[in-house]
PDB file of N, CA and C in Angstrom:
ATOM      1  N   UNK A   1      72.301   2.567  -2.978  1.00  0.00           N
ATOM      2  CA  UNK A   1      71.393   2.499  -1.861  1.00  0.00           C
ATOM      3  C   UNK A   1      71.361   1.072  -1.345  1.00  0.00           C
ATOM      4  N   UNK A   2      70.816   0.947   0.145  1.00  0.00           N
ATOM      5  CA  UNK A   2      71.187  -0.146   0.180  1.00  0.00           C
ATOM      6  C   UNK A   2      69.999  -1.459  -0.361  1.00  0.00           C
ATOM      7  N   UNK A   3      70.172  -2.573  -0.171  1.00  0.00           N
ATOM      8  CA  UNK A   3      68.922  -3.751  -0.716  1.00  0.00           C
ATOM      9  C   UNK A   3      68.059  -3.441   0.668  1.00  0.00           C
ATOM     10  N   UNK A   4      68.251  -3.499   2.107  1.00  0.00           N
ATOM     11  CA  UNK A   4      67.218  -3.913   2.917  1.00  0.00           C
ATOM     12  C   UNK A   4      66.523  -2.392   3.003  1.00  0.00           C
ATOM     13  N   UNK A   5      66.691  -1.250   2.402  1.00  0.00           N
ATOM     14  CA  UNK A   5      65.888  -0.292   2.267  1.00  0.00           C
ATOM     15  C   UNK A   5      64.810  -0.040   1.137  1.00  0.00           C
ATOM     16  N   UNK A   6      64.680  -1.042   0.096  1.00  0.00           N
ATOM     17  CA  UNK A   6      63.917  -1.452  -0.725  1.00  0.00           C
ATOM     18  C   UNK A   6      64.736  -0.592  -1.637  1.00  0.00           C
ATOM     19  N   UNK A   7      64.167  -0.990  -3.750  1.00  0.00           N
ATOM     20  CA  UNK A   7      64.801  -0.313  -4.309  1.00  0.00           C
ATOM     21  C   UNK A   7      64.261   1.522  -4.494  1.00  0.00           C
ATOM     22  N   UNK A   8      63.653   1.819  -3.754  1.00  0.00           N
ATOM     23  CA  UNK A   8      62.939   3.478  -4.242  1.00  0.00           C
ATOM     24  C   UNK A   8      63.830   4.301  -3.114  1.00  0.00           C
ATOM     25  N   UNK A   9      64.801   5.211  -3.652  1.00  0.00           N
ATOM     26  CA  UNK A   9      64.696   6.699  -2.541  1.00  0.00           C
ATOM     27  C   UNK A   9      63.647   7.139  -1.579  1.00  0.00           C
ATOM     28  N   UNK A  10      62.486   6.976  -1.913  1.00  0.00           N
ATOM     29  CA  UNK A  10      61.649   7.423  -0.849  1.00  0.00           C
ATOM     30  C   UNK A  10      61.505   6.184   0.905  1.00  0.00           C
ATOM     31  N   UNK A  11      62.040   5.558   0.469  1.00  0.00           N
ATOM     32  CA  UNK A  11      62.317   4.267   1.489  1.00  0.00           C
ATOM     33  C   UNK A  11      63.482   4.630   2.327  1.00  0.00           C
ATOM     34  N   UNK A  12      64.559   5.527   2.313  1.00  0.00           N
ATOM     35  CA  UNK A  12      65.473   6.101   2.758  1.00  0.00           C
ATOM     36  C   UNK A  12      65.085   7.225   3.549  1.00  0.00           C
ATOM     37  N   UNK A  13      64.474   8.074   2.562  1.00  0.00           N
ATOM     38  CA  UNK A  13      63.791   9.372   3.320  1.00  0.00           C
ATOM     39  C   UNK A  13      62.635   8.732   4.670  1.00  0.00           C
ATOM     40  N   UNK A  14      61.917   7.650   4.094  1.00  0.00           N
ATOM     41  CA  UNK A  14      60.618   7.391   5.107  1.00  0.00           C
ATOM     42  C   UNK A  14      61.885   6.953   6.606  1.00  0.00           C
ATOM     43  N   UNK A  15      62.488   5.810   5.939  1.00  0.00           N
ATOM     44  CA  UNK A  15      63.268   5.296   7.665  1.00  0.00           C
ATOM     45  C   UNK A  15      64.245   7.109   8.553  1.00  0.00           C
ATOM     46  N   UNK A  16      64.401   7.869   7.477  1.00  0.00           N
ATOM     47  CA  UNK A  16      65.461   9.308   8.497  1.00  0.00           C
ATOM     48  C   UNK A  16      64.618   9.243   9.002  1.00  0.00           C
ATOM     49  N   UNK A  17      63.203  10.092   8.600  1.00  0.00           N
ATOM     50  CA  UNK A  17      62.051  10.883   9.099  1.00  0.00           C
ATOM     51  C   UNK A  17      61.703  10.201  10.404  1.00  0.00           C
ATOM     52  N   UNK A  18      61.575   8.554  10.010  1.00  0.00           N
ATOM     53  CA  UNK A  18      61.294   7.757  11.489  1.00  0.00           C
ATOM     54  C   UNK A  18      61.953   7.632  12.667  1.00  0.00           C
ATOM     55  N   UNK A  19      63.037   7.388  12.429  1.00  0.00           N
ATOM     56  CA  UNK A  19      64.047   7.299  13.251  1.00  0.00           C
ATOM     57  C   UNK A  19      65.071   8.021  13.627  1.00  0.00           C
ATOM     58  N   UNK A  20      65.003   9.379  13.101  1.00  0.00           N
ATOM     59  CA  UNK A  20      66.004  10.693  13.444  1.00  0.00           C
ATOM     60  C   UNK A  20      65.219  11.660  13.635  1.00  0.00           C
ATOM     61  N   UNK A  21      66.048  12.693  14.695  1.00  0.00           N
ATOM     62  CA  UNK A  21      65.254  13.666  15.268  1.00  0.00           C
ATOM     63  C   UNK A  21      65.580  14.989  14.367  1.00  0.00           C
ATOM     64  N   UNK A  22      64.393  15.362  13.367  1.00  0.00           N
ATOM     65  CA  UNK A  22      65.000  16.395  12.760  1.00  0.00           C
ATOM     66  C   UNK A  22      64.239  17.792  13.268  1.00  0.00           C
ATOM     67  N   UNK A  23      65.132  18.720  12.720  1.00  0.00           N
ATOM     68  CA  UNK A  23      64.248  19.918  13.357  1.00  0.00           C
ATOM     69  C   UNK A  23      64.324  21.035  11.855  1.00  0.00           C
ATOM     70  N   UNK A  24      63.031  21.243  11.791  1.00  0.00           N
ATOM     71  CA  UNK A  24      62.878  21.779  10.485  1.00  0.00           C
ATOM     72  C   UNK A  24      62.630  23.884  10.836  1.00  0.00           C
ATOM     73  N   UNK A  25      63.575  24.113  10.971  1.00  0.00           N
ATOM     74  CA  UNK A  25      63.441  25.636  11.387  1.00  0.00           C
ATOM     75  C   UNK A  25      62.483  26.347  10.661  1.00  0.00           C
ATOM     76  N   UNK A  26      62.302  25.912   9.667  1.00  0.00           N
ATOM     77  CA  UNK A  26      60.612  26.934   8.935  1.00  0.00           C
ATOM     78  C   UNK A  26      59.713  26.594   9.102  1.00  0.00           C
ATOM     79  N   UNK A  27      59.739  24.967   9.586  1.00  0.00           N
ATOM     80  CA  UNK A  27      58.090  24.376   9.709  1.00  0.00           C
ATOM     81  C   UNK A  27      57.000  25.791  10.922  1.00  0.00           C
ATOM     82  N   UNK A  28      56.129  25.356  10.620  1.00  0.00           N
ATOM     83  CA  UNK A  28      55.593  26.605  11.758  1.00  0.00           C
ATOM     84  C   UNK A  28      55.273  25.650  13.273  1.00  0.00           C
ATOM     85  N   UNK A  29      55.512  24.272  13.440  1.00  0.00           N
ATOM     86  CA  UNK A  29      55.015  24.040  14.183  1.00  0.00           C
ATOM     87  C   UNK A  29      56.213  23.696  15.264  1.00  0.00           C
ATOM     88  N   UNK A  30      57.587  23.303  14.558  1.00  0.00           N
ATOM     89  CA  UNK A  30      58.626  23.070  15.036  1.00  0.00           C
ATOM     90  C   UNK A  30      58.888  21.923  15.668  1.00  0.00           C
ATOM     91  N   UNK A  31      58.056  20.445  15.487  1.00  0.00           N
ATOM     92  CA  UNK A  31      57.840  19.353  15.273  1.00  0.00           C
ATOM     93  C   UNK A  31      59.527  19.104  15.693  1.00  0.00           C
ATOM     94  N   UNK A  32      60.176  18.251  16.028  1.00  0.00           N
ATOM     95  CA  UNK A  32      61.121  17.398  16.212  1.00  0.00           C
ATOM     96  C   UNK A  32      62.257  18.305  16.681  1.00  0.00           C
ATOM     97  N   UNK A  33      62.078  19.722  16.980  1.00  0.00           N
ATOM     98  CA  UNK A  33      63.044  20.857  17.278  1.00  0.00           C
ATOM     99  C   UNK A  33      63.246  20.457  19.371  1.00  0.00           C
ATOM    100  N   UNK A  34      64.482  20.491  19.873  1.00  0.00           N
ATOM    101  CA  UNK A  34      64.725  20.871  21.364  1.00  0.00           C
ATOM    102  C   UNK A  34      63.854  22.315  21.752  1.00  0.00           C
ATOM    103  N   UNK A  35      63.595  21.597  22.992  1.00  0.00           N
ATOM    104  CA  UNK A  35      63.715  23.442  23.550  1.00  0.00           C
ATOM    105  C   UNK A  35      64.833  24.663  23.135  1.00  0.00           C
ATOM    106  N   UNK A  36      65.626  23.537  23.357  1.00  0.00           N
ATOM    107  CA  UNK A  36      66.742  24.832  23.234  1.00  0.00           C
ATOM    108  C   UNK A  36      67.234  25.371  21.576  1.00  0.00           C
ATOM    109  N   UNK A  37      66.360  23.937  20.844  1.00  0.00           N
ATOM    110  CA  UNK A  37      66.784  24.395  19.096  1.00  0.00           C
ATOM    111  C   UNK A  37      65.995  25.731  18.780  1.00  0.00           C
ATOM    112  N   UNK A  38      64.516  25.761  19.901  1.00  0.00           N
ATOM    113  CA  UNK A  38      63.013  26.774  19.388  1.00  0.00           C
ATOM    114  C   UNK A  38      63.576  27.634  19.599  1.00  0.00           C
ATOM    115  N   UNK A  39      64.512  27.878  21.371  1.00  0.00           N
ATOM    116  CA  UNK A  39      64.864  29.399  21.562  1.00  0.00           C
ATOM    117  C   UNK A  39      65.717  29.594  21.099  1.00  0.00           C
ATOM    118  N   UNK A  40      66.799  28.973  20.101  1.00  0.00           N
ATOM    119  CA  UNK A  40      68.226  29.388  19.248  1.00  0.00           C
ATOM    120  C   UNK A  40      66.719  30.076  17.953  1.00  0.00           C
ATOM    121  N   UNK A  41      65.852  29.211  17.125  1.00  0.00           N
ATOM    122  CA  UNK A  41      65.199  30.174  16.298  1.00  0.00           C
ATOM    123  C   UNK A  41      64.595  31.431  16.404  1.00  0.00           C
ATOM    124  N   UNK A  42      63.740  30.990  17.661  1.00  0.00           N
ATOM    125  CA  UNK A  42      62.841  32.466  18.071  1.00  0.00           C
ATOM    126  C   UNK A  42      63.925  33.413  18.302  1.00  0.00           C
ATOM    127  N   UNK A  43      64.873  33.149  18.945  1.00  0.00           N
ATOM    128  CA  UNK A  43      65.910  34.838  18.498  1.00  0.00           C
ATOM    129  C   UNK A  43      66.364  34.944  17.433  1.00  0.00           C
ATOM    130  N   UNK A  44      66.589  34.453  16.474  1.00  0.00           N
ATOM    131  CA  UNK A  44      67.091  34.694  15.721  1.00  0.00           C
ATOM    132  C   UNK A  44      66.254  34.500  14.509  1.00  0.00           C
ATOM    133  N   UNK A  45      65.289  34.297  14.359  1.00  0.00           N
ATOM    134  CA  UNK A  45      64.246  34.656  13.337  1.00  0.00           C
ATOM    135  C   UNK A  45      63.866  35.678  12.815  1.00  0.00           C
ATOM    136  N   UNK A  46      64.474  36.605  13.711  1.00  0.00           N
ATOM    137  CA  UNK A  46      63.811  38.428  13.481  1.00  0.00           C
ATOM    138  C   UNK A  46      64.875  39.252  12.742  1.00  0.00           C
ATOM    139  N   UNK A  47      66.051  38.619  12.844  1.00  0.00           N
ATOM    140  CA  UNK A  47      67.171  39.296  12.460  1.00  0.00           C
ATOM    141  C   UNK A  47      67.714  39.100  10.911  1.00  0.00           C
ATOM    142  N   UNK A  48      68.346  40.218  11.286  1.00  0.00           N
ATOM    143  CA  UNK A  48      68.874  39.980   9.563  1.00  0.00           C
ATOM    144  C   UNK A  48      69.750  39.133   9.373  1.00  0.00           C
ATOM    145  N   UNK A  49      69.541  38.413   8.149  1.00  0.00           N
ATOM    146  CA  UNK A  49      70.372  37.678   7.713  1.00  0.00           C
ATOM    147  C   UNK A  49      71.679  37.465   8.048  1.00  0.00           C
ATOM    148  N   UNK A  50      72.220  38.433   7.618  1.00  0.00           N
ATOM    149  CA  UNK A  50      73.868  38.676   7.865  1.00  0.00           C
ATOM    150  C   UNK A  50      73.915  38.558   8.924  1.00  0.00           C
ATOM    151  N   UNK A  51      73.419  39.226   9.870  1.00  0.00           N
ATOM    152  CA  UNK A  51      73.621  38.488  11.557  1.00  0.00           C
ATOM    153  C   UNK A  51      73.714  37.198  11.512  1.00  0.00           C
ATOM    154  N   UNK A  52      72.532  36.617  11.397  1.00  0.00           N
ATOM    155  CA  UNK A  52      72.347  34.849  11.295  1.00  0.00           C
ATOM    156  C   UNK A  52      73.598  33.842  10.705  1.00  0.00           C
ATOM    157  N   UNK A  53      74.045  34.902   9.681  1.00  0.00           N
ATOM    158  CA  UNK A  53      75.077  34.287   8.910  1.00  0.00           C
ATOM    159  C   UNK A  53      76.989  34.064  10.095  1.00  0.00           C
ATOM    160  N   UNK A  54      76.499  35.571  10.666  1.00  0.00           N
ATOM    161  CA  UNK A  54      77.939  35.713  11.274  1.00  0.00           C
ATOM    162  C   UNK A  54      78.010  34.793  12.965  1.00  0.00           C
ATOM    163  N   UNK A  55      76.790  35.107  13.073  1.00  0.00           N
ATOM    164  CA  UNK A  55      76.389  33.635  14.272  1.00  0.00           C
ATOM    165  C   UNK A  55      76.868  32.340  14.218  1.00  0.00           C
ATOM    166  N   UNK A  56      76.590  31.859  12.718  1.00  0.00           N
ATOM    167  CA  UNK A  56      76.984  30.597  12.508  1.00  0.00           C
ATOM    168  C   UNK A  56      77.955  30.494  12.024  1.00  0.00           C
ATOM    169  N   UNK A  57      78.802  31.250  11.412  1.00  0.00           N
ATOM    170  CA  UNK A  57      80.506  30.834  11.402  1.00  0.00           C
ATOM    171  C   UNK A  57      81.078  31.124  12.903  1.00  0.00           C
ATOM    172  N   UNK A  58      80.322  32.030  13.382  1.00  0.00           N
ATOM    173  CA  UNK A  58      80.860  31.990  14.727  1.00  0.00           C
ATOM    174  C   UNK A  58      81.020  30.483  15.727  1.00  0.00           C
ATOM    175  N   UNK A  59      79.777  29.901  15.292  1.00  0.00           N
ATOM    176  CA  UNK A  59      79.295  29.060  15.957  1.00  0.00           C
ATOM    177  C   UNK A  59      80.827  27.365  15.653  1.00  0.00           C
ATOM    178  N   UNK A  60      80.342  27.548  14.426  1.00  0.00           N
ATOM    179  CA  UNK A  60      81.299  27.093  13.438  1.00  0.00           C
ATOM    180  C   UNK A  60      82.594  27.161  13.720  1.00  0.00           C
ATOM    181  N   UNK A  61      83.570  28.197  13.720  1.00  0.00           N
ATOM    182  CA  UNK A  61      84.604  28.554  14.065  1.00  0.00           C
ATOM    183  C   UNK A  61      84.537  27.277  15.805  1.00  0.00           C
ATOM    184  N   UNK A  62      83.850  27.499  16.504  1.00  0.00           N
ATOM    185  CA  UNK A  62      84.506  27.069  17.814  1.00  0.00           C
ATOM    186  C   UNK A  62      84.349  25.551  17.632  1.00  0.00           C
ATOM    187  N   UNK A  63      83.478  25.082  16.788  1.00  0.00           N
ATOM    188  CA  UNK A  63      83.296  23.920  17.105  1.00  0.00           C
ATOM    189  C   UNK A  63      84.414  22.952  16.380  1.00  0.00           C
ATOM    190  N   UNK A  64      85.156  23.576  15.177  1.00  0.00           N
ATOM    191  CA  UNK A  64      86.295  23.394  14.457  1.00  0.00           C
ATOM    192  C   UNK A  64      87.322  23.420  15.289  1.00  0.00           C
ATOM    193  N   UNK A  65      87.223  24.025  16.627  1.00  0.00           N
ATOM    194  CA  UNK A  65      88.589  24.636  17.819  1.00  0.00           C
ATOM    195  C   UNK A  65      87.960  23.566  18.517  1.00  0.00           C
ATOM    196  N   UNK A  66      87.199  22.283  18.040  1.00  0.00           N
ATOM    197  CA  UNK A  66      87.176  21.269  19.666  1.00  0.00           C
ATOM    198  C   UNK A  66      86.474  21.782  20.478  1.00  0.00           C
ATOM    199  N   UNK A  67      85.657  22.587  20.380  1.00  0.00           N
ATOM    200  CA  UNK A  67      84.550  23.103  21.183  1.00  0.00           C
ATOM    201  C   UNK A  67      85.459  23.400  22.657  1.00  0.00           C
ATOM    202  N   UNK A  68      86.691  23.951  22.758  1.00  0.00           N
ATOM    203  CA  UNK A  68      87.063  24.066  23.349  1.00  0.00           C
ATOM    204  C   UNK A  68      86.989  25.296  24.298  1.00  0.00           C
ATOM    205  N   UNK A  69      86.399  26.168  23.871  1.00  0.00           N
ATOM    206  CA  UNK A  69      85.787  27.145  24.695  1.00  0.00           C
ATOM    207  C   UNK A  69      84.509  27.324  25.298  1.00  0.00           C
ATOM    208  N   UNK A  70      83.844  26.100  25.067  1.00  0.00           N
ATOM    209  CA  UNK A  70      81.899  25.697  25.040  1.00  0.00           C
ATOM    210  C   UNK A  70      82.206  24.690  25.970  1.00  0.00           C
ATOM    211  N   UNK A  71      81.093  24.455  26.767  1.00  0.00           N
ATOM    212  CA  UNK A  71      80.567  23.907  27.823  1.00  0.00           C
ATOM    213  C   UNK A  71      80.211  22.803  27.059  1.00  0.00           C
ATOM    214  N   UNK A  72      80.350  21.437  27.560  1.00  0.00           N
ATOM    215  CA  UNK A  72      80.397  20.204  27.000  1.00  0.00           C
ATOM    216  C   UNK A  72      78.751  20.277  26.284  1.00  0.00           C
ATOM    217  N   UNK A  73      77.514  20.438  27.021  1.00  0.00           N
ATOM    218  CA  UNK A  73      76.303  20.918  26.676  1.00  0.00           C
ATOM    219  C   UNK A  73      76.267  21.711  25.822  1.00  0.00           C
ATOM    220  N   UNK A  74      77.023  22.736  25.726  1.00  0.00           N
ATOM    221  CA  UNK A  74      76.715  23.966  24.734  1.00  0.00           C
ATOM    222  C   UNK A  74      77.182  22.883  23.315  1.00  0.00           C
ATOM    223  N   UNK A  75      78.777  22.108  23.688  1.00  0.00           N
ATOM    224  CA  UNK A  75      78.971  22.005  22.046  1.00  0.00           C
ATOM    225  C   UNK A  75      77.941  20.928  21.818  1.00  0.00           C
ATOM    226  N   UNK A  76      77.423  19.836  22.566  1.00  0.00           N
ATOM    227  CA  UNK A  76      77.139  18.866  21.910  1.00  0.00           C
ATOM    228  C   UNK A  76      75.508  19.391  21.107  1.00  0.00           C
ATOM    229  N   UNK A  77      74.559  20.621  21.994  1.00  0.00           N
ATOM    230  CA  UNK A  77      73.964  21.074  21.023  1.00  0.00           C
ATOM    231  C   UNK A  77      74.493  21.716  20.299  1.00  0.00           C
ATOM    232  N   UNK A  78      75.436  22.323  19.327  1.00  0.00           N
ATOM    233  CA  UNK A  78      75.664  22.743  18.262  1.00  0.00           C
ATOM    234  C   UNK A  78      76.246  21.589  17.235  1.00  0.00           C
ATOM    235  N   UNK A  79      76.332  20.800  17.794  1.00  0.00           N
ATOM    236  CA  UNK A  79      77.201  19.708  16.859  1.00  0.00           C
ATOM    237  C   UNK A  79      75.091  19.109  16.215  1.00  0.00           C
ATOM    238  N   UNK A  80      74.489  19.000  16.639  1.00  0.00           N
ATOM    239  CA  UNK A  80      72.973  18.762  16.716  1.00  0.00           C
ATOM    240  C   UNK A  80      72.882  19.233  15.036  1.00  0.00           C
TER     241      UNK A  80
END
């Protein structure tokens, strides 16, 4: 770890939390999530798993292809 983050792990975690935008898909309040991260959950919150699952290799799959079939917007939120 590094010296100017002091010596404790929790000094690492405190500077992400501060300074990166995270989006915590279970929180209930959805704190640090895009618009567009809430409406990728709210659909897909209801569904089964295995859907969710085949979404995201889907998702996965293109972005491995250079996001070459995605709208410069579309990939750079999935790269998110």
């Amino acid at each position: 770890m590094c010296d100017e983050l002091g010596p404790k792990e929790s000094y690492m975690k405190e500077w992400i939390e501060e300074f990166a935008t995270l989006c915590d898909a279970n929180a209930t309040d959805k704190t640090g999530c895009s618009e567009q991260q809430i409406k990728f959950i709210d659909k897909w919150s209801g569904k089964p798993q295995e859907d969710l699952k085949g979404q995201l290799t889907r998702l996965k799959g293109m972005v491995d292809k250079d996001g070459a079939s995605m709208k410069p917007d579309a990939l750079k939120w999935v790269k998110e």
